[in-house]
PDB file of N, CA and C in Angstrom:
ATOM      1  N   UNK A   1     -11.726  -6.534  -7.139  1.00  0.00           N
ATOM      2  CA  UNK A   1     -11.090  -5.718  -6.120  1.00  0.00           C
ATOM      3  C   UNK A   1     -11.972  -4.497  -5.861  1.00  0.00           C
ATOM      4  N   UNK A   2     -11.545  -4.067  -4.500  1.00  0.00           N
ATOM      5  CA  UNK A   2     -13.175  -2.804  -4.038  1.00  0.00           C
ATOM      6  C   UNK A   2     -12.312  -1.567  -5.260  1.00  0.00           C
ATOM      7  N   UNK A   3     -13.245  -0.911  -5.393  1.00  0.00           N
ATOM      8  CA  UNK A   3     -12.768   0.161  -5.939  1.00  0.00           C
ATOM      9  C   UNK A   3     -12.462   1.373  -4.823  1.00  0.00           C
ATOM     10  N   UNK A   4     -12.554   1.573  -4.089  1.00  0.00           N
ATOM     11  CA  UNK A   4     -12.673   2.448  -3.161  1.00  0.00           C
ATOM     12  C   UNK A   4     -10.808   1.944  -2.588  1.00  0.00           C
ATOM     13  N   UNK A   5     -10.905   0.756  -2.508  1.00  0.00           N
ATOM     14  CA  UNK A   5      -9.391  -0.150  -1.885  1.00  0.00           C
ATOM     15  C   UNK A   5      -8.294   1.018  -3.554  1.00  0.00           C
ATOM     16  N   UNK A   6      -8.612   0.346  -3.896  1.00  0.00           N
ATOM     17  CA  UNK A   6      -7.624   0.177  -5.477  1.00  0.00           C
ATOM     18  C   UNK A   6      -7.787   1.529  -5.841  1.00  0.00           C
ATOM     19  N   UNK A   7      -8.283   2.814  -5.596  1.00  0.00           N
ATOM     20  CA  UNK A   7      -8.116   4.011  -5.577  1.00  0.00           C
ATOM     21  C   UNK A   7      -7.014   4.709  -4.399  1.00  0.00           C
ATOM     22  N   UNK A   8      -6.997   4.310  -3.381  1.00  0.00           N
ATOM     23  CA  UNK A   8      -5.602   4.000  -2.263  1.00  0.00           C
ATOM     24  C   UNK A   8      -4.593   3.697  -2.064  1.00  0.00           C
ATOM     25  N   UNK A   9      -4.573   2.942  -3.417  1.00  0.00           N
ATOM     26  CA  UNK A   9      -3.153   1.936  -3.314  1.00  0.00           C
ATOM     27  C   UNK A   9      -1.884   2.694  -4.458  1.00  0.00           C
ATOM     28  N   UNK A  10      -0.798   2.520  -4.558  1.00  0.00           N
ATOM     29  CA  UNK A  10      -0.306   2.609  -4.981  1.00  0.00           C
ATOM     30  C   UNK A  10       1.309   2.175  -5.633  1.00  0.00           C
ATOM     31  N   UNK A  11       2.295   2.246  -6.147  1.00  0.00           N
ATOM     32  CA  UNK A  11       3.324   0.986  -5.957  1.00  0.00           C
ATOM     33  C   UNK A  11       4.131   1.897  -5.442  1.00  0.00           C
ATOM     34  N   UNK A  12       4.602   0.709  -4.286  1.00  0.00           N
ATOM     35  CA  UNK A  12       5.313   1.174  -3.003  1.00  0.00           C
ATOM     36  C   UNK A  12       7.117   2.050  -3.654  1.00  0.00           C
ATOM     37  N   UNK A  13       7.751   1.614  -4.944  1.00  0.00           N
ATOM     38  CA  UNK A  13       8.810   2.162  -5.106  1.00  0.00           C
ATOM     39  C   UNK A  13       8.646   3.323  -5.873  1.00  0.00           C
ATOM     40  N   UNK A  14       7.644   3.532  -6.978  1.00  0.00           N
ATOM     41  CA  UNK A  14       7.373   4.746  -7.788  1.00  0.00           C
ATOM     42  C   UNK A  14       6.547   5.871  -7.212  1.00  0.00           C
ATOM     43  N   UNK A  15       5.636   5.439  -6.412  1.00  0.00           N
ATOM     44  CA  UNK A  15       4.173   5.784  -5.849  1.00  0.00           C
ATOM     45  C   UNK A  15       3.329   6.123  -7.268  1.00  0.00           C
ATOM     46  N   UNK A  16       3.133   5.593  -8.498  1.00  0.00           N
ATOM     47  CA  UNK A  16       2.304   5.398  -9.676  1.00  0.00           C
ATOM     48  C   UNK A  16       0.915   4.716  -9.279  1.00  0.00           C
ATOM     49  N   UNK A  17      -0.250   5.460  -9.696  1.00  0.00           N
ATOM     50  CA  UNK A  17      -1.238   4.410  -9.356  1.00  0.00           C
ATOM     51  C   UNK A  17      -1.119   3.122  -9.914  1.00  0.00           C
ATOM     52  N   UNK A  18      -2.113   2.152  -9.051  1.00  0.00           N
ATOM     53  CA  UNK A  18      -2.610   0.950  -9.730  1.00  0.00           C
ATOM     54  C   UNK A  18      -3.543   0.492 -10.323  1.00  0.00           C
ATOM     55  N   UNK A  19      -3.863  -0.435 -11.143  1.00  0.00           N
ATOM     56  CA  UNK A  19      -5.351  -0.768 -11.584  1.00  0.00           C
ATOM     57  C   UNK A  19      -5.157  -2.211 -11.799  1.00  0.00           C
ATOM     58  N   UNK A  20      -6.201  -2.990 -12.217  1.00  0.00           N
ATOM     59  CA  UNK A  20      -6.526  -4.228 -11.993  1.00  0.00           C
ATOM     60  C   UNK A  20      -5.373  -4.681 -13.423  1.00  0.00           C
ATOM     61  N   UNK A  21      -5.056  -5.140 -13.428  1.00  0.00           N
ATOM     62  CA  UNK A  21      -4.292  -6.116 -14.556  1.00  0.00           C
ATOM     63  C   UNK A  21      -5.529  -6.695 -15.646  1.00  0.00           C
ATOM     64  N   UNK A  22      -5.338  -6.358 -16.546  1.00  0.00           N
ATOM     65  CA  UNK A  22      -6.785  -6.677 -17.435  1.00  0.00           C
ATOM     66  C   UNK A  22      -6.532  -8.709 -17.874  1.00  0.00           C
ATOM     67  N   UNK A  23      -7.603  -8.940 -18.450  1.00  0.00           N
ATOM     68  CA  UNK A  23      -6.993 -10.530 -19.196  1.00  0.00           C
ATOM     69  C   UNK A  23      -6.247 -10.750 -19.794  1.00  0.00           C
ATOM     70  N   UNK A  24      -6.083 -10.417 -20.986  1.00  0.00           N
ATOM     71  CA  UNK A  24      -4.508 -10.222 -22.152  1.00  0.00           C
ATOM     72  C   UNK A  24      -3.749 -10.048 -21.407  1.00  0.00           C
ATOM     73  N   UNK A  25      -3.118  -9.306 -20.474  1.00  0.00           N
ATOM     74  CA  UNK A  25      -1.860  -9.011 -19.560  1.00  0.00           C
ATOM     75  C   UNK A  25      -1.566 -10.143 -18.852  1.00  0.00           C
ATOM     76  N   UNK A  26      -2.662 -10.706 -18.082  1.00  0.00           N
ATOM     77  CA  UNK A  26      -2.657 -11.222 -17.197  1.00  0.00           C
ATOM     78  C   UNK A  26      -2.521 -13.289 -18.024  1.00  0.00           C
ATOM     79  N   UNK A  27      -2.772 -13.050 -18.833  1.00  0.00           N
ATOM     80  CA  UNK A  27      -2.234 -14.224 -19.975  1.00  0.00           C
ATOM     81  C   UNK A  27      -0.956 -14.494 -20.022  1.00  0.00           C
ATOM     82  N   UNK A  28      -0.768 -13.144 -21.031  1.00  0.00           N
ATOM     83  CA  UNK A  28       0.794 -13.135 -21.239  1.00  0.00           C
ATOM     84  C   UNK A  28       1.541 -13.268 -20.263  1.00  0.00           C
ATOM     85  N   UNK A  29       1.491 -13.020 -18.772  1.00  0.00           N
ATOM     86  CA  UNK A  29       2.576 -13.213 -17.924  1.00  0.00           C
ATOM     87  C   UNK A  29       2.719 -14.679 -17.319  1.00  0.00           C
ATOM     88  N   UNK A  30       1.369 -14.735 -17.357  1.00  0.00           N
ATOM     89  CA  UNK A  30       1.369 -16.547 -17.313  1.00  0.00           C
ATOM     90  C   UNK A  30       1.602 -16.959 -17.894  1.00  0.00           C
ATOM     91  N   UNK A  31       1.750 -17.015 -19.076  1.00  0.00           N
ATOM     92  CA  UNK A  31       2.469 -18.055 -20.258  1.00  0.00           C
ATOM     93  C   UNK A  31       3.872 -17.618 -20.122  1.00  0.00           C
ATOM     94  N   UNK A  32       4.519 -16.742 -19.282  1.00  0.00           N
ATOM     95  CA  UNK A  32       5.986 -16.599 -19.471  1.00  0.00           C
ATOM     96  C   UNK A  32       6.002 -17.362 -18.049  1.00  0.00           C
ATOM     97  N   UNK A  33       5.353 -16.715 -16.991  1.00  0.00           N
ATOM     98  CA  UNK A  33       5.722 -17.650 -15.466  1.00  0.00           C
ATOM     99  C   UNK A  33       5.887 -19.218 -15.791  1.00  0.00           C
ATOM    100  N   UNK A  34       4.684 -19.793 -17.388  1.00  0.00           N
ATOM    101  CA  UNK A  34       4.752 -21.171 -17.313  1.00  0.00           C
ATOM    102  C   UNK A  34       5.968 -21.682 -17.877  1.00  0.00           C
ATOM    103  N   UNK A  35       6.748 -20.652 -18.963  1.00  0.00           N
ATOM    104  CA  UNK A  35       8.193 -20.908 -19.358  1.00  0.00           C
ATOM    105  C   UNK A  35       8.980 -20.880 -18.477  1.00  0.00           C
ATOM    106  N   UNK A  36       9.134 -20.443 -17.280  1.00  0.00           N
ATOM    107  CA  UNK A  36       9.976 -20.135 -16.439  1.00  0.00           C
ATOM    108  C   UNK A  36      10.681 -19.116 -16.489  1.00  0.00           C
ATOM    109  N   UNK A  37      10.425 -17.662 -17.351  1.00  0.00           N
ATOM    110  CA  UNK A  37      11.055 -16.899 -17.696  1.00  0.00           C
ATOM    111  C   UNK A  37      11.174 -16.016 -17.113  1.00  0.00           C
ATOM    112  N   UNK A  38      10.039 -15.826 -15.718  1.00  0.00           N
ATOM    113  CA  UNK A  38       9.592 -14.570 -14.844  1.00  0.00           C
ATOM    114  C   UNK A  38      10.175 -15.021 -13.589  1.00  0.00           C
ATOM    115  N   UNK A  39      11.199 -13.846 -13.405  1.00  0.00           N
ATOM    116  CA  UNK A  39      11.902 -13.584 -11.834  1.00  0.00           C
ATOM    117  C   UNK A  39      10.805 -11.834 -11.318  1.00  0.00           C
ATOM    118  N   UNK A  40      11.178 -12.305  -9.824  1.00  0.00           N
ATOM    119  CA  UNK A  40      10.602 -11.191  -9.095  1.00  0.00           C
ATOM    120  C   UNK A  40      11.897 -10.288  -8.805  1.00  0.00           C
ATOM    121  N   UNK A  41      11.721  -9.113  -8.215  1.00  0.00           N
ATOM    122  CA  UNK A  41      12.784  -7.709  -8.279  1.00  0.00           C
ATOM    123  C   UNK A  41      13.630  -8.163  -7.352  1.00  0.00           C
ATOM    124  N   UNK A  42      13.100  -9.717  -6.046  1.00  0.00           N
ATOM    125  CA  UNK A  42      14.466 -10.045  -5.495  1.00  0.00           C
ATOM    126  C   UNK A  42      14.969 -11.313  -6.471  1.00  0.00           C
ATOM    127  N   UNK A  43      14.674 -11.619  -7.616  1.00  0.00           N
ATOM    128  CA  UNK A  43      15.368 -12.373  -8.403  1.00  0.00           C
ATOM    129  C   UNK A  43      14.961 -14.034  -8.111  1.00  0.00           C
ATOM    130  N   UNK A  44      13.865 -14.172  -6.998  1.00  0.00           N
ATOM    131  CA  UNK A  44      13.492 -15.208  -7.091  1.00  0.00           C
ATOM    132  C   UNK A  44      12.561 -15.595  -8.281  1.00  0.00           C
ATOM    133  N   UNK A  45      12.691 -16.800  -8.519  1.00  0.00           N
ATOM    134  CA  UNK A  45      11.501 -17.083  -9.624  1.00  0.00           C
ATOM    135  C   UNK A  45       9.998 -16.971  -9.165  1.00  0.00           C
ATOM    136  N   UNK A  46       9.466 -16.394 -10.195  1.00  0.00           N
ATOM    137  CA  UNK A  46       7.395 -16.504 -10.105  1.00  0.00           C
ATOM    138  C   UNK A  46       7.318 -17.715 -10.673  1.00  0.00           C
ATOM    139  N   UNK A  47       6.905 -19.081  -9.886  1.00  0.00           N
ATOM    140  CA  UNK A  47       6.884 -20.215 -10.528  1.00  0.00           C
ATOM    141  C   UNK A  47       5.178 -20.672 -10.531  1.00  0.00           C
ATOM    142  N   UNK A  48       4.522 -19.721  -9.442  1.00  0.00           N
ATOM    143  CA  UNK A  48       2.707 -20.011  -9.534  1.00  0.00           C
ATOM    144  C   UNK A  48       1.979 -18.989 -10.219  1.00  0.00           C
ATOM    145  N   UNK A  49       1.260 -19.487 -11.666  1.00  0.00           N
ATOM    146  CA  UNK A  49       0.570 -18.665 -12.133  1.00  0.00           C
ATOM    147  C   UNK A  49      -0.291 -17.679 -11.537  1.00  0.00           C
ATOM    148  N   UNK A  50      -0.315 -16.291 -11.574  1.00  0.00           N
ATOM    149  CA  UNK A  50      -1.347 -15.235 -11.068  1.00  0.00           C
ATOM    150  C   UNK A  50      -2.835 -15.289 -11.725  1.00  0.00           C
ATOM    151  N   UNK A  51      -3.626 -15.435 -10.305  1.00  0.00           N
ATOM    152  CA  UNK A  51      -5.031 -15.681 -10.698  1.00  0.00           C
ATOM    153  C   UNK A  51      -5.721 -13.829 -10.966  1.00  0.00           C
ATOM    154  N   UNK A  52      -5.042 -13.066 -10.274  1.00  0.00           N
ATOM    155  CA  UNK A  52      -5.154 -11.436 -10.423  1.00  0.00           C
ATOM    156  C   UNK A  52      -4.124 -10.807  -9.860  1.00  0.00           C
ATOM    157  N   UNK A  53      -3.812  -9.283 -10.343  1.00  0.00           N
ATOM    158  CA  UNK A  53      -2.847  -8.888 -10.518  1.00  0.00           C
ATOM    159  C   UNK A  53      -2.889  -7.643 -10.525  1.00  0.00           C
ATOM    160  N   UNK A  54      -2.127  -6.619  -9.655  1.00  0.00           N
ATOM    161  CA  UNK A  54      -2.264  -5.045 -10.249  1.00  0.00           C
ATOM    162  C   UNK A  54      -1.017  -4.523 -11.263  1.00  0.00           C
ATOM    163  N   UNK A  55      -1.420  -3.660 -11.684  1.00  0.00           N
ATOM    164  CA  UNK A  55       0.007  -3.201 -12.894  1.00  0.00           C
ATOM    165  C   UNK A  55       0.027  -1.391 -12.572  1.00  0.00           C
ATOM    166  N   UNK A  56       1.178  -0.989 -12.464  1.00  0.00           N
ATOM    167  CA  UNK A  56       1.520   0.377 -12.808  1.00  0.00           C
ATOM    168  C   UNK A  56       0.997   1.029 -13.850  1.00  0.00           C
ATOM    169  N   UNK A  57       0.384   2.339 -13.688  1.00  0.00           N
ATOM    170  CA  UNK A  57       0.141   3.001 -14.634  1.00  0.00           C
ATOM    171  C   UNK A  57       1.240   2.901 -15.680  1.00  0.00           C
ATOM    172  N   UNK A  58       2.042   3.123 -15.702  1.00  0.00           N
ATOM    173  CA  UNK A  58       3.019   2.861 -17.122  1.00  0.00           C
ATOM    174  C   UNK A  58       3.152   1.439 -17.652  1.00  0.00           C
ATOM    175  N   UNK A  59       2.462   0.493 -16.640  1.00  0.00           N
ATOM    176  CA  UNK A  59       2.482  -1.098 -17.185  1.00  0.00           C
ATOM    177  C   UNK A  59       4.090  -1.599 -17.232  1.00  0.00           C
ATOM    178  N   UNK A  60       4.954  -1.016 -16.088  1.00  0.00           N
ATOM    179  CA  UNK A  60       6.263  -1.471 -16.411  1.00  0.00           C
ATOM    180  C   UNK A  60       6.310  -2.505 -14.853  1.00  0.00           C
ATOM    181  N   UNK A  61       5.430  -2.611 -14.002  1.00  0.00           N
ATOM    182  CA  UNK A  61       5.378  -3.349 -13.067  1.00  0.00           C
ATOM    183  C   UNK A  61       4.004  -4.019 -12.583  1.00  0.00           C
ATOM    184  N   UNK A  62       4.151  -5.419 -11.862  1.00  0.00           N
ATOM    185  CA  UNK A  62       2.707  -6.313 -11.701  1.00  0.00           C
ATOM    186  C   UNK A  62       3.257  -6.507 -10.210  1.00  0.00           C
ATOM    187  N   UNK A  63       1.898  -6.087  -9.226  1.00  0.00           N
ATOM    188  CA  UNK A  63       2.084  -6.936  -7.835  1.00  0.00           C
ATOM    189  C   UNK A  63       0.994  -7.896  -8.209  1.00  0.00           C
ATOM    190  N   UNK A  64       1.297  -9.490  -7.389  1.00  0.00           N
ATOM    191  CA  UNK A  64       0.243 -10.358  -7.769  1.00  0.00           C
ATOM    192  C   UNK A  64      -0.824  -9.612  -6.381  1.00  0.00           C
ATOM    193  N   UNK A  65      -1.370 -10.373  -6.627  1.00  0.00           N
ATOM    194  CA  UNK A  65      -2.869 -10.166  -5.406  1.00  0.00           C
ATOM    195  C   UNK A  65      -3.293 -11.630  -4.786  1.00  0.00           C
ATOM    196  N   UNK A  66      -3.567 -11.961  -3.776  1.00  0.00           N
ATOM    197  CA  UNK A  66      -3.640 -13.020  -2.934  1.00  0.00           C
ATOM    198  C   UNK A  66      -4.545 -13.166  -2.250  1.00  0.00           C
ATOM    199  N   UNK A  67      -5.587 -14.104  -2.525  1.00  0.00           N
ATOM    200  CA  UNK A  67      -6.701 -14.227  -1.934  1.00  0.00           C
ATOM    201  C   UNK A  67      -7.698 -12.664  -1.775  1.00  0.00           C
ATOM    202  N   UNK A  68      -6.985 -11.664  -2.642  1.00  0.00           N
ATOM    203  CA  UNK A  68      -7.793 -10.835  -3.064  1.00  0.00           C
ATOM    204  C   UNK A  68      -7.019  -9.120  -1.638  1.00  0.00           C
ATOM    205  N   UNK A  69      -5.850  -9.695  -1.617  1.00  0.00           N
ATOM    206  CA  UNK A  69      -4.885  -8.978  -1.016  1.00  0.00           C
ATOM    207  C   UNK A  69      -3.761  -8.567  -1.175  1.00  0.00           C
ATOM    208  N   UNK A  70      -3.526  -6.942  -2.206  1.00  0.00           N
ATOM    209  CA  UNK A  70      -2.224  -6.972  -3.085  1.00  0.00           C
ATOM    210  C   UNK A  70      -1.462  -6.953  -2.100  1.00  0.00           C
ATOM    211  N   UNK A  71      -0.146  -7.760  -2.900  1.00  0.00           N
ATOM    212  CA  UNK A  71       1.375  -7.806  -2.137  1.00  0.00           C
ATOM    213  C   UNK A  71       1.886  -7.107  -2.552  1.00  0.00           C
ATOM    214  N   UNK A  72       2.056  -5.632  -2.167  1.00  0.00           N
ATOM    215  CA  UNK A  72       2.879  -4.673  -1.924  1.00  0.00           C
ATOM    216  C   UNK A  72       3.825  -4.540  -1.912  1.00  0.00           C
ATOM    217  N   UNK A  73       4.797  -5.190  -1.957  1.00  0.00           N
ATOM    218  CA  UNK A  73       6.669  -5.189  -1.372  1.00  0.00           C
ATOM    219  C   UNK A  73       6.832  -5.153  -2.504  1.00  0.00           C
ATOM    220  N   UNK A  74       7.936  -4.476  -2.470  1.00  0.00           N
ATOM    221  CA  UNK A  74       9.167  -3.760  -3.628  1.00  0.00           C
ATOM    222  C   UNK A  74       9.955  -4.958  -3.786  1.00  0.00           C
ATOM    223  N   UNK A  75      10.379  -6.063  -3.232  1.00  0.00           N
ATOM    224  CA  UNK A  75      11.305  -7.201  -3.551  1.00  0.00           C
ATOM    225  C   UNK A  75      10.300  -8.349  -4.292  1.00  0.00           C
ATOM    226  N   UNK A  76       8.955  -8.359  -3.891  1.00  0.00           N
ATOM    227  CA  UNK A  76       8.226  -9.118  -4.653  1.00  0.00           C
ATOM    228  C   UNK A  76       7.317  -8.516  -6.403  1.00  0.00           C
ATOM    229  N   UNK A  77       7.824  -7.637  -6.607  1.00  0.00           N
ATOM    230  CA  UNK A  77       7.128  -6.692  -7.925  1.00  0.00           C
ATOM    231  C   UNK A  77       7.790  -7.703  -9.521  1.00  0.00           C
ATOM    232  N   UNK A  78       7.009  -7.583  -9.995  1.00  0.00           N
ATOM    233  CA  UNK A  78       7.379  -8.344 -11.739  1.00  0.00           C
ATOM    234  C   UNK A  78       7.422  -7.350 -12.141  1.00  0.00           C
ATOM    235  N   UNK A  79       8.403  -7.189 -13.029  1.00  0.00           N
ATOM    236  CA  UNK A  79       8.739  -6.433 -14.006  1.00  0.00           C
ATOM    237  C   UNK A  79       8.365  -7.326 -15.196  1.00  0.00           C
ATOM    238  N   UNK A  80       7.315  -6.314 -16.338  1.00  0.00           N
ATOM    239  CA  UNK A  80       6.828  -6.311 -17.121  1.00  0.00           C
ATOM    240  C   UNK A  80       8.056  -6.812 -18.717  1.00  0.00           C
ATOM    241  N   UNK A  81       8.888  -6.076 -18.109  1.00  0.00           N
ATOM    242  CA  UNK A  81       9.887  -6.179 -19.394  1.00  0.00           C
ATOM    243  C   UNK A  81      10.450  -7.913 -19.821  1.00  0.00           C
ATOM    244  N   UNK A  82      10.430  -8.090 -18.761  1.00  0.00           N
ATOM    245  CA  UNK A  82      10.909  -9.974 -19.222  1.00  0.00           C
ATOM    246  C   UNK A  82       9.506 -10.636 -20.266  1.00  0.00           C
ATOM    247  N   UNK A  83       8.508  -9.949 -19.805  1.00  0.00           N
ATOM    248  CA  UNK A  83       7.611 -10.850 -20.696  1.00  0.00           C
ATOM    249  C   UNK A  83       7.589 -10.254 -22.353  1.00  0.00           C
ATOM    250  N   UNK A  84       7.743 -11.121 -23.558  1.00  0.00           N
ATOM    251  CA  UNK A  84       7.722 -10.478 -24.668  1.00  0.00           C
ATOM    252  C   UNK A  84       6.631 -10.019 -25.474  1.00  0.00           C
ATOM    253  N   UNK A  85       5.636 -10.775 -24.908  1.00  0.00           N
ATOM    254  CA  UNK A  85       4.272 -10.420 -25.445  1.00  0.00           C
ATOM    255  C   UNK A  85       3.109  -9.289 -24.328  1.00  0.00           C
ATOM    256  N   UNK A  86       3.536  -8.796 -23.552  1.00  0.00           N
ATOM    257  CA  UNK A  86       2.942  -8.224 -22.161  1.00  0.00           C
ATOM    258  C   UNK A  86       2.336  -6.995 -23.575  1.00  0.00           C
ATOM    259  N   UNK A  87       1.307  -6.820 -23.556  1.00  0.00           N
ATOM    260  CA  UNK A  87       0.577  -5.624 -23.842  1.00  0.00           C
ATOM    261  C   UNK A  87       0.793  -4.493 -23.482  1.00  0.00           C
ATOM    262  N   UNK A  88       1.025  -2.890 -24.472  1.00  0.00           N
ATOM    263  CA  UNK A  88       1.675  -1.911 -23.370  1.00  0.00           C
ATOM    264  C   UNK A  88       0.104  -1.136 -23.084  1.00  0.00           C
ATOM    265  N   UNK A  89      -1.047  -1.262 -23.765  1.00  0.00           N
ATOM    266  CA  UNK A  89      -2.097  -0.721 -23.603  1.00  0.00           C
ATOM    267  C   UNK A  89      -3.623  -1.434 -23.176  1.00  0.00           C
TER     268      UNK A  89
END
């Protein structure tokens, strides 16, 4: 992701910066999306693994990124807390 982009962005309900979702994070949520354990904030299920991902500075929220274009919306955000192994650092 540009850095110049991802210095701009921010999550649309907290306004907290973002940063790239590192590997370990980005594991762990896939191995819960592959349990079926991950709903989005409108409660639909995340049923396609994330190839990249941004996370809240506090790491309590993930927008996926799409073809290298974060999805922004407040009804599409993962919350971090369903996953049990999500890394807090």
């Amino acid at each position: 992701m540009d850095r110049k982009l991802l210095d701009l962005l921010c999550c649309p309900t907290t306004r907290q910066p973002l940063g790239v979702l590192e590997t370990r994070g980005l594991e762990a949520l896939n191995r819960a999306i592959a349990a079926g354990q991950v709903k989005r904030a409108d409660d639909a299920p995340q049923a396609e693994a994330l190839r990249e991902a941004l996370v809240t500075h506090d790491r309590k929220t993930v927008y996926r990124v799409e073809d290298g274009i974060p999805v922004l919306l407040a009804e599409e955000a993962i919350a971090t807390a369903q996953v049990d192994d999500f890394p807090t650092r």
